[in-house]
PDB file of N, CA and C in Angstrom:
ATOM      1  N   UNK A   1       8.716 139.155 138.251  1.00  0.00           N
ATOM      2  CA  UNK A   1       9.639 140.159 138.747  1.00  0.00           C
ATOM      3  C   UNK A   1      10.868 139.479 139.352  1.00  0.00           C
ATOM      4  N   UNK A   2      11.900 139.874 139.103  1.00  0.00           N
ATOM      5  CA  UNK A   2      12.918 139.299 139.282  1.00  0.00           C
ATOM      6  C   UNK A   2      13.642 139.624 140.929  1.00  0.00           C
ATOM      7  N   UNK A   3      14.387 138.695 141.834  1.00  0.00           N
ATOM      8  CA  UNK A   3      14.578 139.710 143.169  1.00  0.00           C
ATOM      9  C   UNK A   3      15.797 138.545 143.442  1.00  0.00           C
ATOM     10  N   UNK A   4      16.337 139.424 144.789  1.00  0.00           N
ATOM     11  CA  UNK A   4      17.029 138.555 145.451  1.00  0.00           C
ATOM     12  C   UNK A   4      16.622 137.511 146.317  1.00  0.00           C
ATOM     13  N   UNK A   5      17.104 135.819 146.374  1.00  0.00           N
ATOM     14  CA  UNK A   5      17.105 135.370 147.056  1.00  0.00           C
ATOM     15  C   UNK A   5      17.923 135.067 148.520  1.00  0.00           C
ATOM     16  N   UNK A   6      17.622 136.052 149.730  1.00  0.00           N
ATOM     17  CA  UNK A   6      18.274 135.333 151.039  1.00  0.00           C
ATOM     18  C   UNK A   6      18.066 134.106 151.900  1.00  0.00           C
ATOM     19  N   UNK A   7      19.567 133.488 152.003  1.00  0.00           N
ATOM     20  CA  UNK A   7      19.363 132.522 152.206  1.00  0.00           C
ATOM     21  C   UNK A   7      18.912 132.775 154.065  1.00  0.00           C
ATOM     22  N   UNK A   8      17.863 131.417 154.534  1.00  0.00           N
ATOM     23  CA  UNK A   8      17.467 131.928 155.925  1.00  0.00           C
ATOM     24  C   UNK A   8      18.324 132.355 156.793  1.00  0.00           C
ATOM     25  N   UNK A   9      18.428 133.105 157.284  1.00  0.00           N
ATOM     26  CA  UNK A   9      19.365 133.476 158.497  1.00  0.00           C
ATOM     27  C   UNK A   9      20.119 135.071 158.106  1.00  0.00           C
ATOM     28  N   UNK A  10      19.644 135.200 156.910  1.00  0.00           N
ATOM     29  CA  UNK A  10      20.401 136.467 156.623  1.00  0.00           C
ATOM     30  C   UNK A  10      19.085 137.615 156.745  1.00  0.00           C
ATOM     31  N   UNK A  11      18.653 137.901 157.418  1.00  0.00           N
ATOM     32  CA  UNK A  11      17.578 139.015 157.694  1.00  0.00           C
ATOM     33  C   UNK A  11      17.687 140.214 158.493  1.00  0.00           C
ATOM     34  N   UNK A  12      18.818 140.511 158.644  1.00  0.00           N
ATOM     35  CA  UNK A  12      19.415 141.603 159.012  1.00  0.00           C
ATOM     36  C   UNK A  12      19.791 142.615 158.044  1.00  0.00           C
ATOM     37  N   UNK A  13      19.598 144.127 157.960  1.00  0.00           N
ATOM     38  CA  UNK A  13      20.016 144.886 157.187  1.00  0.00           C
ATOM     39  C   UNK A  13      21.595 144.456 156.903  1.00  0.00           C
ATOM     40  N   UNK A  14      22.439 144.629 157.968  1.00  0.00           N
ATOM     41  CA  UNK A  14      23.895 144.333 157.643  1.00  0.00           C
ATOM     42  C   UNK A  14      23.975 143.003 157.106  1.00  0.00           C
ATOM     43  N   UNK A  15      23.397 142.093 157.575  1.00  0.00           N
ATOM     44  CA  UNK A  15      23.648 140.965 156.763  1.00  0.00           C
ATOM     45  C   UNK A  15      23.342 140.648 155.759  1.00  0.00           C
ATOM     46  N   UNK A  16      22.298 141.618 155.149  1.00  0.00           N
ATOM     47  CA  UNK A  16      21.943 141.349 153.953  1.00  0.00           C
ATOM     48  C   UNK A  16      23.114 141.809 153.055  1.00  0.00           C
ATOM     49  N   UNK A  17      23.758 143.272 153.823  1.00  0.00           N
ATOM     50  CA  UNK A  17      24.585 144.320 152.979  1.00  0.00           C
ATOM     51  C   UNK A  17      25.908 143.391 152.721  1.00  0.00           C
ATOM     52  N   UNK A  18      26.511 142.556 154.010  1.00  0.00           N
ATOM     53  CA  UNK A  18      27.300 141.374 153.495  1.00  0.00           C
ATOM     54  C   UNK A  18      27.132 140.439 152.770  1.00  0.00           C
ATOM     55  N   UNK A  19      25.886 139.976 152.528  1.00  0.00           N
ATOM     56  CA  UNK A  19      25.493 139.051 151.913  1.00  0.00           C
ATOM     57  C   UNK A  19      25.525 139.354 150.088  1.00  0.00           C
ATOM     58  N   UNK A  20      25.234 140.387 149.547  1.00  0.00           N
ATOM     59  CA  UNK A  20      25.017 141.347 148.583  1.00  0.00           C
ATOM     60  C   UNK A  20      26.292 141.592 147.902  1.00  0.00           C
ATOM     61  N   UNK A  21      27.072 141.940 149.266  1.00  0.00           N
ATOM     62  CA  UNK A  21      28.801 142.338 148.375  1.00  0.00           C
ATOM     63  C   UNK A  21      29.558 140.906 147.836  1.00  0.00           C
ATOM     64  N   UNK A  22      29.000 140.054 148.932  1.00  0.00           N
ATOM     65  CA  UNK A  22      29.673 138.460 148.311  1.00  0.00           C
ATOM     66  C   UNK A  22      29.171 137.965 147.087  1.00  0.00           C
ATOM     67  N   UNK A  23      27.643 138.353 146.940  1.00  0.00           N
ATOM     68  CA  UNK A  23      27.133 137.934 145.771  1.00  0.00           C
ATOM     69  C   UNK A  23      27.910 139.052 144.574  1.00  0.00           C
ATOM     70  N   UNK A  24      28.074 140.028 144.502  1.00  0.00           N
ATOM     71  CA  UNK A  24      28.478 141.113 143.636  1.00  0.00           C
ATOM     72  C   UNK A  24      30.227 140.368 143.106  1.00  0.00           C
ATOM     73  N   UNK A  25      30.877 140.363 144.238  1.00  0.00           N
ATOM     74  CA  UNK A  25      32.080 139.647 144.079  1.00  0.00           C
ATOM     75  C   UNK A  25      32.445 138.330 143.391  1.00  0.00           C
ATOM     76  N   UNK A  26      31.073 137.272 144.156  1.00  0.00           N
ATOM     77  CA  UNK A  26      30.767 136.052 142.966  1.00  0.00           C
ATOM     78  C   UNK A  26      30.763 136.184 141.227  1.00  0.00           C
ATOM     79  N   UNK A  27      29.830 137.574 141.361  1.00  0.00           N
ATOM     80  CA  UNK A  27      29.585 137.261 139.750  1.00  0.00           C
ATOM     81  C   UNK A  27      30.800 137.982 138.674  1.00  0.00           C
ATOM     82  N   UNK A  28      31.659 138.976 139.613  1.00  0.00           N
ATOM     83  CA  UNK A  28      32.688 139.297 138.972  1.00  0.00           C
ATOM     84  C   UNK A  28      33.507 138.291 138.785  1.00  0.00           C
ATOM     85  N   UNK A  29      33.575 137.322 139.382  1.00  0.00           N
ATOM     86  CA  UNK A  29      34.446 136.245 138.782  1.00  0.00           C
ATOM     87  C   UNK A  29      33.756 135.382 138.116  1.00  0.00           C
ATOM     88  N   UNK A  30      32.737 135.080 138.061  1.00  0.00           N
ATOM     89  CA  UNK A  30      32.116 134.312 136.590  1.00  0.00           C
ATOM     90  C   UNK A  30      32.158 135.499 135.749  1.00  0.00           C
ATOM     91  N   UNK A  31      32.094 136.660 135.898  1.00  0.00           N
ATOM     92  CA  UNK A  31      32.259 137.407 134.593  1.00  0.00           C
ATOM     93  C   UNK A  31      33.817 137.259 133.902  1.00  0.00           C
ATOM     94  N   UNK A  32      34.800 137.347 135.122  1.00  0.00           N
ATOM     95  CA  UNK A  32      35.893 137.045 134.887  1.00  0.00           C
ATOM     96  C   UNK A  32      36.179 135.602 134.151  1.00  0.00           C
ATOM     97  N   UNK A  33      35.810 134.693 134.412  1.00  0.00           N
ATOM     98  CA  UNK A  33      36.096 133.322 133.601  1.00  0.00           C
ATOM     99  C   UNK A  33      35.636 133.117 132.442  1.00  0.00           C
ATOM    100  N   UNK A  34      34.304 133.760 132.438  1.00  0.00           N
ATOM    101  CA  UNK A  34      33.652 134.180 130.726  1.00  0.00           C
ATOM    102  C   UNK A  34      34.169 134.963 129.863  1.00  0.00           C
ATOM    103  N   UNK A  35      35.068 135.774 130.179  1.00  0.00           N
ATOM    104  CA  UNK A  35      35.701 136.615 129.596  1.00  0.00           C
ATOM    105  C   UNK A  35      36.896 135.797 128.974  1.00  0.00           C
ATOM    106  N   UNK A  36      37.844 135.280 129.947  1.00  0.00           N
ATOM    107  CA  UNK A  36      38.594 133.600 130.091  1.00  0.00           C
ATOM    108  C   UNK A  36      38.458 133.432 128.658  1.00  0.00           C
ATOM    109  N   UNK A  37      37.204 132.881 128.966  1.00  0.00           N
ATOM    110  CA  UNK A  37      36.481 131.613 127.809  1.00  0.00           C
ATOM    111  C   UNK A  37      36.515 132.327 126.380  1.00  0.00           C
ATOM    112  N   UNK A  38      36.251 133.416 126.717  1.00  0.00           N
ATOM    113  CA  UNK A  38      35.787 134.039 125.158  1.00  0.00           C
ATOM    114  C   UNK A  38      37.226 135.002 124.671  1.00  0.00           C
ATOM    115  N   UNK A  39      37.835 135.057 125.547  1.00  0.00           N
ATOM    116  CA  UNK A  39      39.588 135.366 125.131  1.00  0.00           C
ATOM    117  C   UNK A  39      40.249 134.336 124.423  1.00  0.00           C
ATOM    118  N   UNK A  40      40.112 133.456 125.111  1.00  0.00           N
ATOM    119  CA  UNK A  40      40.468 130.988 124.772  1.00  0.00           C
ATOM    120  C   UNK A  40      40.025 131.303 123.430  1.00  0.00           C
ATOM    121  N   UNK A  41      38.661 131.905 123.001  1.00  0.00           N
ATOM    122  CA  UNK A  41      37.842 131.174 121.838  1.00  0.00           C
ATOM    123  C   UNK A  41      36.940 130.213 122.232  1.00  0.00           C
ATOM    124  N   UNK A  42      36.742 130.140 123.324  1.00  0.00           N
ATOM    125  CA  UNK A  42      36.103 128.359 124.129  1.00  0.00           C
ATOM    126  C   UNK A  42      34.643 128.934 123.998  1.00  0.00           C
ATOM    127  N   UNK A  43      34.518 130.412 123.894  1.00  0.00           N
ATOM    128  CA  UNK A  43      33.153 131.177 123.324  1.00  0.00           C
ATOM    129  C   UNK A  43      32.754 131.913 122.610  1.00  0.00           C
ATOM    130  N   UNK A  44      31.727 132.151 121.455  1.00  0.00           N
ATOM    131  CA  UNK A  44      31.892 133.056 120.384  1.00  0.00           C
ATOM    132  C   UNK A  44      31.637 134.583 120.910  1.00  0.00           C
ATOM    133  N   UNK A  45      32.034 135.589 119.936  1.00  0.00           N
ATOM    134  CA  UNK A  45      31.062 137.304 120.613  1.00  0.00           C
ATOM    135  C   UNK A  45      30.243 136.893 120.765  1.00  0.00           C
ATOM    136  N   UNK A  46      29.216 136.103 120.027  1.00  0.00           N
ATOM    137  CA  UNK A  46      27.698 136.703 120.440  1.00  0.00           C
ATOM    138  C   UNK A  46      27.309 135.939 121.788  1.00  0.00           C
ATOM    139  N   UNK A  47      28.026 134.498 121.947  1.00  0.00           N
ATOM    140  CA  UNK A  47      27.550 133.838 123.536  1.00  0.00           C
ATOM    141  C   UNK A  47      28.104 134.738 124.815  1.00  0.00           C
ATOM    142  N   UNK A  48      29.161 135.528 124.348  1.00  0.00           N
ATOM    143  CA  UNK A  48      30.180 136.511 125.281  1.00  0.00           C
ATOM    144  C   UNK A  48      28.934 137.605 125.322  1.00  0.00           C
ATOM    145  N   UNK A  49      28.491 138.280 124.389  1.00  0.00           N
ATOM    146  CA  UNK A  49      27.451 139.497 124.450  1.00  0.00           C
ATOM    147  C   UNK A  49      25.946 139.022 124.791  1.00  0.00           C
ATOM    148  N   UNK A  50      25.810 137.701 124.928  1.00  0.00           N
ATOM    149  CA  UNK A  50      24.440 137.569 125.123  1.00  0.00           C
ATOM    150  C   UNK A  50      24.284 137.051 126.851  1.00  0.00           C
ATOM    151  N   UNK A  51      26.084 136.786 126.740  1.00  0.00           N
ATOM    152  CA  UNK A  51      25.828 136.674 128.535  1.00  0.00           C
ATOM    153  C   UNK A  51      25.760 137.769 129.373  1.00  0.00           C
ATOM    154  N   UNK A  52      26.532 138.868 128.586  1.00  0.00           N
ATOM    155  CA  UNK A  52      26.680 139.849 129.305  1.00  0.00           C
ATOM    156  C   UNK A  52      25.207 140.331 129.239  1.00  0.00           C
ATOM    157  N   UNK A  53      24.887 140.608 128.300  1.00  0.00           N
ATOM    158  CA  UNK A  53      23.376 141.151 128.406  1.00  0.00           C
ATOM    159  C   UNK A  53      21.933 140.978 129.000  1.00  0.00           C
ATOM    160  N   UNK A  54      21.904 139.225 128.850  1.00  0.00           N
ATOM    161  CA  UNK A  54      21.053 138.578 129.741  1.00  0.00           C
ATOM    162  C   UNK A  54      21.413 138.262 130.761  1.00  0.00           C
ATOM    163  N   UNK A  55      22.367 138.208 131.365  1.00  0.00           N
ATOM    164  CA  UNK A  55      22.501 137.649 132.473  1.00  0.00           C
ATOM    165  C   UNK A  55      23.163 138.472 133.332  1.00  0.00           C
ATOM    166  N   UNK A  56      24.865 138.491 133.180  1.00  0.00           N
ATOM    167  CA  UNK A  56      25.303 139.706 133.727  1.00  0.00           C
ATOM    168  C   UNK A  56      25.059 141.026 134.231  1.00  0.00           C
ATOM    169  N   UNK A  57      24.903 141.861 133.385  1.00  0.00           N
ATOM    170  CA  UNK A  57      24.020 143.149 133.524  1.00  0.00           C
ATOM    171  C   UNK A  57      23.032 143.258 134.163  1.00  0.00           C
ATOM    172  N   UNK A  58      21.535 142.281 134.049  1.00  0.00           N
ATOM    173  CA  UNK A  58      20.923 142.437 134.769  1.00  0.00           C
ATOM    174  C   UNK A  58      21.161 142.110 136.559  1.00  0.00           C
ATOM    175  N   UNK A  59      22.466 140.932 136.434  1.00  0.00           N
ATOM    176  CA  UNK A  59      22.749 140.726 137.752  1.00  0.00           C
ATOM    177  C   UNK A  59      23.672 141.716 138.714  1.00  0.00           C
ATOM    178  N   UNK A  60      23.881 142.347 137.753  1.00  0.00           N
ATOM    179  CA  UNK A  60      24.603 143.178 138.131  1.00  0.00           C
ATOM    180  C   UNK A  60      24.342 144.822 138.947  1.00  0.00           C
ATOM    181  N   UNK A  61      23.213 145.134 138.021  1.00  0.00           N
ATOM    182  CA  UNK A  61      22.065 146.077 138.094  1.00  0.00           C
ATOM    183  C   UNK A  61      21.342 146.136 139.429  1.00  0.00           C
ATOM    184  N   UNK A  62      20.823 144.933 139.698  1.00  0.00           N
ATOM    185  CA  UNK A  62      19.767 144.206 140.593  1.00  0.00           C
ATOM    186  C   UNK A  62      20.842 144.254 141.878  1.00  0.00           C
ATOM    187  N   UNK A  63      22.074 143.581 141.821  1.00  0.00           N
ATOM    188  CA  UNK A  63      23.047 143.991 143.373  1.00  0.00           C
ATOM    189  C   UNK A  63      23.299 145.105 143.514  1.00  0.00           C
ATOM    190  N   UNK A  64      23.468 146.028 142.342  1.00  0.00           N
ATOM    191  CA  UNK A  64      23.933 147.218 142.835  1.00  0.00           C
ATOM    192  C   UNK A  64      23.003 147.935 143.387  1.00  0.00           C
ATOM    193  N   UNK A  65      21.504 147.918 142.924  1.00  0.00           N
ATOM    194  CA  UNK A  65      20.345 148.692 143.358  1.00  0.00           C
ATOM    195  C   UNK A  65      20.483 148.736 145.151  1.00  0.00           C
ATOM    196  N   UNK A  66      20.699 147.102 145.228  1.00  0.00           N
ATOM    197  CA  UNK A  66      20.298 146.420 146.700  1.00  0.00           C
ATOM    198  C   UNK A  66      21.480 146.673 147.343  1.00  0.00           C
ATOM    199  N   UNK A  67      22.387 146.653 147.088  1.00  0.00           N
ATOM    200  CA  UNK A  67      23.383 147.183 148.017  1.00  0.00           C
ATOM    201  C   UNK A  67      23.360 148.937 148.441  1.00  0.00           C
ATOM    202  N   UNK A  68      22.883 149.548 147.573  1.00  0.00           N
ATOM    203  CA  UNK A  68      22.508 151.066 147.719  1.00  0.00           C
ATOM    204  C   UNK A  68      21.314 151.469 148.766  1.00  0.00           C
ATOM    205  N   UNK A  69      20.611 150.621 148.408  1.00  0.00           N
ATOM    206  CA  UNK A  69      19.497 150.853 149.592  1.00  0.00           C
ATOM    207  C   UNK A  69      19.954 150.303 150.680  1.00  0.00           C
ATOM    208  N   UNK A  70      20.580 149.082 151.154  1.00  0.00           N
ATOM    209  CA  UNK A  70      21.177 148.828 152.638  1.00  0.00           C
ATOM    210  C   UNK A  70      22.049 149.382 153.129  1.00  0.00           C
ATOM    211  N   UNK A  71      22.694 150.550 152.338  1.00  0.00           N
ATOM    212  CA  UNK A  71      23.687 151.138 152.961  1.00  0.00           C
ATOM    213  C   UNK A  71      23.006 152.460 153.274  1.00  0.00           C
ATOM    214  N   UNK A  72      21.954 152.811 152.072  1.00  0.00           N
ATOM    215  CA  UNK A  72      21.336 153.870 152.777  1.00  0.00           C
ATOM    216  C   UNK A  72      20.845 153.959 154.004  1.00  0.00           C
ATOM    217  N   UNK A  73      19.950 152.102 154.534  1.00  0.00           N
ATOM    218  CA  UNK A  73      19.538 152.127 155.799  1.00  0.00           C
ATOM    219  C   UNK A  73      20.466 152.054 156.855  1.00  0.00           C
ATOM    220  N   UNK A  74      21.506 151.624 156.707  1.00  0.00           N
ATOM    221  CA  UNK A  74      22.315 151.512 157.810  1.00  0.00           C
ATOM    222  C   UNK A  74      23.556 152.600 158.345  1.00  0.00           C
ATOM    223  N   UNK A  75      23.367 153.886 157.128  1.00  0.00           N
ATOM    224  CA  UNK A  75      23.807 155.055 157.241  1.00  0.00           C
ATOM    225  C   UNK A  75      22.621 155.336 158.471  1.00  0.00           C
ATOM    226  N   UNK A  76      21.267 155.278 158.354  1.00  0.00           N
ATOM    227  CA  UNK A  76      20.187 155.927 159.067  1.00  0.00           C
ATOM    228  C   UNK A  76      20.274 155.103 160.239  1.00  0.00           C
ATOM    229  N   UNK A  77      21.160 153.987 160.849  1.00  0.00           N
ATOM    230  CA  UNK A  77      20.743 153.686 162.105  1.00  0.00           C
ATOM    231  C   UNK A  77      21.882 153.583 163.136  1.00  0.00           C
ATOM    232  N   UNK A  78      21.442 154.182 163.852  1.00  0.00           N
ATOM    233  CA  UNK A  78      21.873 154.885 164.932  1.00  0.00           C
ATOM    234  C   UNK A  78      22.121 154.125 166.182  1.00  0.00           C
ATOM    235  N   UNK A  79      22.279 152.648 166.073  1.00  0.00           N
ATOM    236  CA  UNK A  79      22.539 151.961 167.355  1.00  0.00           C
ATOM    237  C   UNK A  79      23.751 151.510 167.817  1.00  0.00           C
ATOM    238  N   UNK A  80      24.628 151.752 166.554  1.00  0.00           N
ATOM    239  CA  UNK A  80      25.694 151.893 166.845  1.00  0.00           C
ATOM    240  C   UNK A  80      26.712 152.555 167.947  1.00  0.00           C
ATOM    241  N   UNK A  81      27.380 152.673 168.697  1.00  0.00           N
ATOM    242  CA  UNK A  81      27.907 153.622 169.583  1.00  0.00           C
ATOM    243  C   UNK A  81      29.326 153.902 169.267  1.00  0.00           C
ATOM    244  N   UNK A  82      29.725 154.116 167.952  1.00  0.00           N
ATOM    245  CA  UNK A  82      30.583 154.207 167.102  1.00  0.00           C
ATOM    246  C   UNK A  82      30.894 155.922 167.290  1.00  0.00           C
ATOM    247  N   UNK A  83      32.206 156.236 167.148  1.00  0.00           N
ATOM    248  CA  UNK A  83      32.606 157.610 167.547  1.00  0.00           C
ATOM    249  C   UNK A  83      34.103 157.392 166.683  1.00  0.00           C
ATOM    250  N   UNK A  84      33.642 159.042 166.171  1.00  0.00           N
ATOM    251  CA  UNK A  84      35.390 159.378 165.117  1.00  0.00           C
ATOM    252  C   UNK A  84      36.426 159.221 166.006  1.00  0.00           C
ATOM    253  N   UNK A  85      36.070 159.335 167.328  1.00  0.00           N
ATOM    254  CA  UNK A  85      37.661 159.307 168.306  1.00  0.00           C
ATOM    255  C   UNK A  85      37.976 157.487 168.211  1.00  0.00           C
ATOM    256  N   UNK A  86      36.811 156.931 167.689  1.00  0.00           N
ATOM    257  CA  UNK A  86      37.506 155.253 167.893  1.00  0.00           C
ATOM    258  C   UNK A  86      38.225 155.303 166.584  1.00  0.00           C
ATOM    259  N   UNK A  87      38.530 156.151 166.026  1.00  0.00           N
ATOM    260  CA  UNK A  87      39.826 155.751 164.682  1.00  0.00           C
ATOM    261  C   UNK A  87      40.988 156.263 165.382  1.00  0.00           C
ATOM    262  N   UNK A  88      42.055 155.631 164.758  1.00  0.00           N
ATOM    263  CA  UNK A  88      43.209 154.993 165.266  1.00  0.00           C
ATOM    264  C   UNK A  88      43.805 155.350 164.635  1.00  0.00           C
ATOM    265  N   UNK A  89      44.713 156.923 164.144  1.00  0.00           N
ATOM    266  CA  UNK A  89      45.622 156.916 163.181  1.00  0.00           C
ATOM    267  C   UNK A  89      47.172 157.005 163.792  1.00  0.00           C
TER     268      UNK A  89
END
């Protein structure tokens, strides 16, 4: 089964949820440079479609799941002492 690895120190809901968007952001730019590559010619369609498929996608899939559920939990917690009057327009 495939999962995320956190590195130690990230065991916090929010930190995971930061941790998650950096990884999401990482792989858009290796998707971005593969794309690069296979624009160059430096890669054929099928190494371009077999990255996207094996690799990409599923990595992609797998952050998005995990970022959905930490935001769900941290919608639910309440220790915040955060108030609409602290926005500043």
């Amino acid at each position: 089964m495939s999962s995320i690895k956190y590195p130690v120190g990230v065991t916090s809901n929010s930190d995971r949820y930061v941790y998650l968007y950096r990884l999401q952001e990482l792989l858009r730019l290796e998707h971005n440079g593969r794309g690069k590559d296979f624009r160059d010619k430096k890669i054929t369609k099928s190494q371009w479609l077999e990255y996207e498929d094996i690799d990409f996608n599923p990595k992609s899939s797998m952050i998005s799941t995990e970022i959905c559920k930490y935001r769900e939990l941290l919608k639910k917690d309440t220790r915040s002492k955060a108030k609409l009057s602290d926005i500043i327009l």
